[in-house]
C-alpha atoms as a PDB file:
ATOM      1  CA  UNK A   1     -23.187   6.368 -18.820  1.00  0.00           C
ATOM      2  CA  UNK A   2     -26.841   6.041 -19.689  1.00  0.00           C
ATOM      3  CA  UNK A   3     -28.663   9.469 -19.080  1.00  0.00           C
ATOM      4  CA  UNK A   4     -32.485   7.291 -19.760  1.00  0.00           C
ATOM      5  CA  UNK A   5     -33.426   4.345 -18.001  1.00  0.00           C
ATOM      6  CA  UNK A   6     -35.415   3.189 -15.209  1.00  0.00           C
ATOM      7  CA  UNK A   7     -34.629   2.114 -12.422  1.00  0.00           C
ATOM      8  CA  UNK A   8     -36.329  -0.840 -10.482  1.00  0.00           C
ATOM      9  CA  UNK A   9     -37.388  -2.483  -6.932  1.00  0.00           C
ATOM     10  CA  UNK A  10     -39.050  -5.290  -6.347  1.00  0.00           C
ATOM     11  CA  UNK A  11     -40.034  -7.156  -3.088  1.00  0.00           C
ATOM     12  CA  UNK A  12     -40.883 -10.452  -2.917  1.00  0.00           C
ATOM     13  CA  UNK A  13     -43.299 -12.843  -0.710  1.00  0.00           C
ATOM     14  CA  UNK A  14     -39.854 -14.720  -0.154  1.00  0.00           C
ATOM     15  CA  UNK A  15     -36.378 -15.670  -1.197  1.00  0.00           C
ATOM     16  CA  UNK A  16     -37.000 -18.272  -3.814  1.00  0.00           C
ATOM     17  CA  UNK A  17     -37.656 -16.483  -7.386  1.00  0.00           C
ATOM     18  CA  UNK A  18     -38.560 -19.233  -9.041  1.00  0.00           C
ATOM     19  CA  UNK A  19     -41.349 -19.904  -6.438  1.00  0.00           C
ATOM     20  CA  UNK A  20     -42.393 -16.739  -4.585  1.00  0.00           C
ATOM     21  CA  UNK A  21     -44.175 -13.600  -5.925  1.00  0.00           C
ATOM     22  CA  UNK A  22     -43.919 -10.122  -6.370  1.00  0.00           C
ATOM     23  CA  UNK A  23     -45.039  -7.632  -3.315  1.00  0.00           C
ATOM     24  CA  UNK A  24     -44.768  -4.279  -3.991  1.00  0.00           C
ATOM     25  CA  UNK A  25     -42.607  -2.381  -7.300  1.00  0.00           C
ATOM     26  CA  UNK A  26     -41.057   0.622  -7.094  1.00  0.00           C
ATOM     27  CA  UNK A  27     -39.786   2.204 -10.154  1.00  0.00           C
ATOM     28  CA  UNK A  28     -37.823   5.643 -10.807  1.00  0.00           C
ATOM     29  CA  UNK A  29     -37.913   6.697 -14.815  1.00  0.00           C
ATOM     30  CA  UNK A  30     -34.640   8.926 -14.952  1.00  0.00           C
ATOM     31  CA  UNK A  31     -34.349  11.348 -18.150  1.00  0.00           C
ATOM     32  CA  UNK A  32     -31.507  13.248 -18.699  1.00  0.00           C
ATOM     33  CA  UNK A  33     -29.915  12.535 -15.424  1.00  0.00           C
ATOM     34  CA  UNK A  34     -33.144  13.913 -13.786  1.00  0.00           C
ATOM     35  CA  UNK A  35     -35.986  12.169 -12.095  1.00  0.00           C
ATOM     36  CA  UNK A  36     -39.011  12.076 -14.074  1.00  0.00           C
ATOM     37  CA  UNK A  37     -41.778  10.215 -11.926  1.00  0.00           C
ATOM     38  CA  UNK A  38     -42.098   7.480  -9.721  1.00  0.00           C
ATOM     39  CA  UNK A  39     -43.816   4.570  -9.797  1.00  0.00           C
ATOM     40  CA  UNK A  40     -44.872   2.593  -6.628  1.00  0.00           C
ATOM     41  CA  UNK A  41     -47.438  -0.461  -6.675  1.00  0.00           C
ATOM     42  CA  UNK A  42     -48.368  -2.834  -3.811  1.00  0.00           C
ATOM     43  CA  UNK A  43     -49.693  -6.130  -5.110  1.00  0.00           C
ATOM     44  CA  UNK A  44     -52.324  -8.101  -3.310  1.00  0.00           C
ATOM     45  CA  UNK A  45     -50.531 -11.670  -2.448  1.00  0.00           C
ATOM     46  CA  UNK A  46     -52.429 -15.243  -2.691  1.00  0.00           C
ATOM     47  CA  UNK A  47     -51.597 -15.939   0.794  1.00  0.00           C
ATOM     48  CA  UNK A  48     -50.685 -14.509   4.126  1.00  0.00           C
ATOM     49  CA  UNK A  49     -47.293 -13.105   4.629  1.00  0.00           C
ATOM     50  CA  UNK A  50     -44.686 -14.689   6.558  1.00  0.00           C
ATOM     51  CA  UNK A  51     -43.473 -13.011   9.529  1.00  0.00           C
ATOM     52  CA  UNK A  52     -39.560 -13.008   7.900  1.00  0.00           C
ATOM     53  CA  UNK A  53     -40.848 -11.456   4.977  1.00  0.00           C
ATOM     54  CA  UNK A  54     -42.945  -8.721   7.207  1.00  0.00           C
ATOM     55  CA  UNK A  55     -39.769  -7.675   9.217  1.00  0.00           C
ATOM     56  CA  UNK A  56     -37.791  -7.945   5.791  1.00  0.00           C
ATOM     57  CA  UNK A  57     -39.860  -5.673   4.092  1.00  0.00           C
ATOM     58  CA  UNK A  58     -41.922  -3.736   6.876  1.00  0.00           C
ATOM     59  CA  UNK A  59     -45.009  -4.910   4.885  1.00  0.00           C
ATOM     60  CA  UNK A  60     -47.792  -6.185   6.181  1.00  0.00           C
ATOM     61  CA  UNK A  61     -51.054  -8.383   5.863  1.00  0.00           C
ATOM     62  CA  UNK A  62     -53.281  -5.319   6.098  1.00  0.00           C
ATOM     63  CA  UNK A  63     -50.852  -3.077   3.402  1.00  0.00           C
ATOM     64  CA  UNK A  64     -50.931  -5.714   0.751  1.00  0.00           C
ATOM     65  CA  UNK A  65     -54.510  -6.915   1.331  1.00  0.00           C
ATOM     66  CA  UNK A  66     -55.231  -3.299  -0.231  1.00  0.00           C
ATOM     67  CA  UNK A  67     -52.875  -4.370  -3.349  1.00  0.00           C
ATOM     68  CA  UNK A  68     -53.930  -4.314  -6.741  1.00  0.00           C
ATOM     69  CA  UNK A  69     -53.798  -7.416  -8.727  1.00  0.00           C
ATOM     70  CA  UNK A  70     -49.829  -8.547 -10.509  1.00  0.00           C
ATOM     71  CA  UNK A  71     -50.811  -8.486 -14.255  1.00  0.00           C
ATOM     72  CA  UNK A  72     -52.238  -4.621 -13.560  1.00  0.00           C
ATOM     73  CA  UNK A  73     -49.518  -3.452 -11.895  1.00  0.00           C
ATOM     74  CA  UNK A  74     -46.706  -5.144 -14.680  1.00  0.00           C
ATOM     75  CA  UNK A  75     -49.039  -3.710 -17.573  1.00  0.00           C
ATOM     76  CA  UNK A  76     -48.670  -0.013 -15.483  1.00  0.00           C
ATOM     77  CA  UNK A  77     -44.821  -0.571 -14.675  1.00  0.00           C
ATOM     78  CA  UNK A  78     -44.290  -1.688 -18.413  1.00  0.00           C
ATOM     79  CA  UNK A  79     -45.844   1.649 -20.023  1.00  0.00           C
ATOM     80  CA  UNK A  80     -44.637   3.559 -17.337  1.00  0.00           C
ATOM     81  CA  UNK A  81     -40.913   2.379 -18.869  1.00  0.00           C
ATOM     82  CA  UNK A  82     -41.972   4.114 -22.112  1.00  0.00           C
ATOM     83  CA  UNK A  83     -39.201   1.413 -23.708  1.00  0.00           C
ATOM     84  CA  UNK A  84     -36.404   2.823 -21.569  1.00  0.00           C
ATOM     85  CA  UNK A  85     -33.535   0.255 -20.235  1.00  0.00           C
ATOM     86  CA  UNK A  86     -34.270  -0.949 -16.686  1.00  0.00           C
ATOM     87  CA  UNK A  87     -31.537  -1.195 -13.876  1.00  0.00           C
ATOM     88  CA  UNK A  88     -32.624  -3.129 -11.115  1.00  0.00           C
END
């Protein structure tokens, strides 16, 4: 059983992978079994959210329009993993 890692949570502006974005990472970076830190970033979308993904997610125009922008918040969420394995 892996005592390192971190564990991650993504939503997504929709269903499709291939063709939606990420909305908001949250990341836990275990050590020794323990908690370390959190991580938690909104992101700021291209478009309006649709009303599925609001009541999905309980996010809304007003929360991500606040976000920071995707390439910031996957440079933080990458040093934040300090190298560790991620579980998602």
């Amino acid at each position: 059983m892996l005592e390192n890692y971190v564990a991650v949570d993504l939503e997504m502006t929709g269903l499709n992978a291939r063709r939606d974005s990420i909305l908001e990472i949250g990341a836990v970076r275990v050590k020794n079994k323990e908690v370390e830190e959190v991580y938690e970033a909104m992101i700021r979308p291209q478009g309006k959210l649709s009303q599925e993904v609001t009541q999905l997610t309980g996010i809304t125009d007003e929360m991500a329009a606040g976000g920071m922008d995707t390439r910031k918040a996957v440079t933080e969420l990458v040093e934040f993993c300090e190298g560790l394995p991620l579980l998602g």
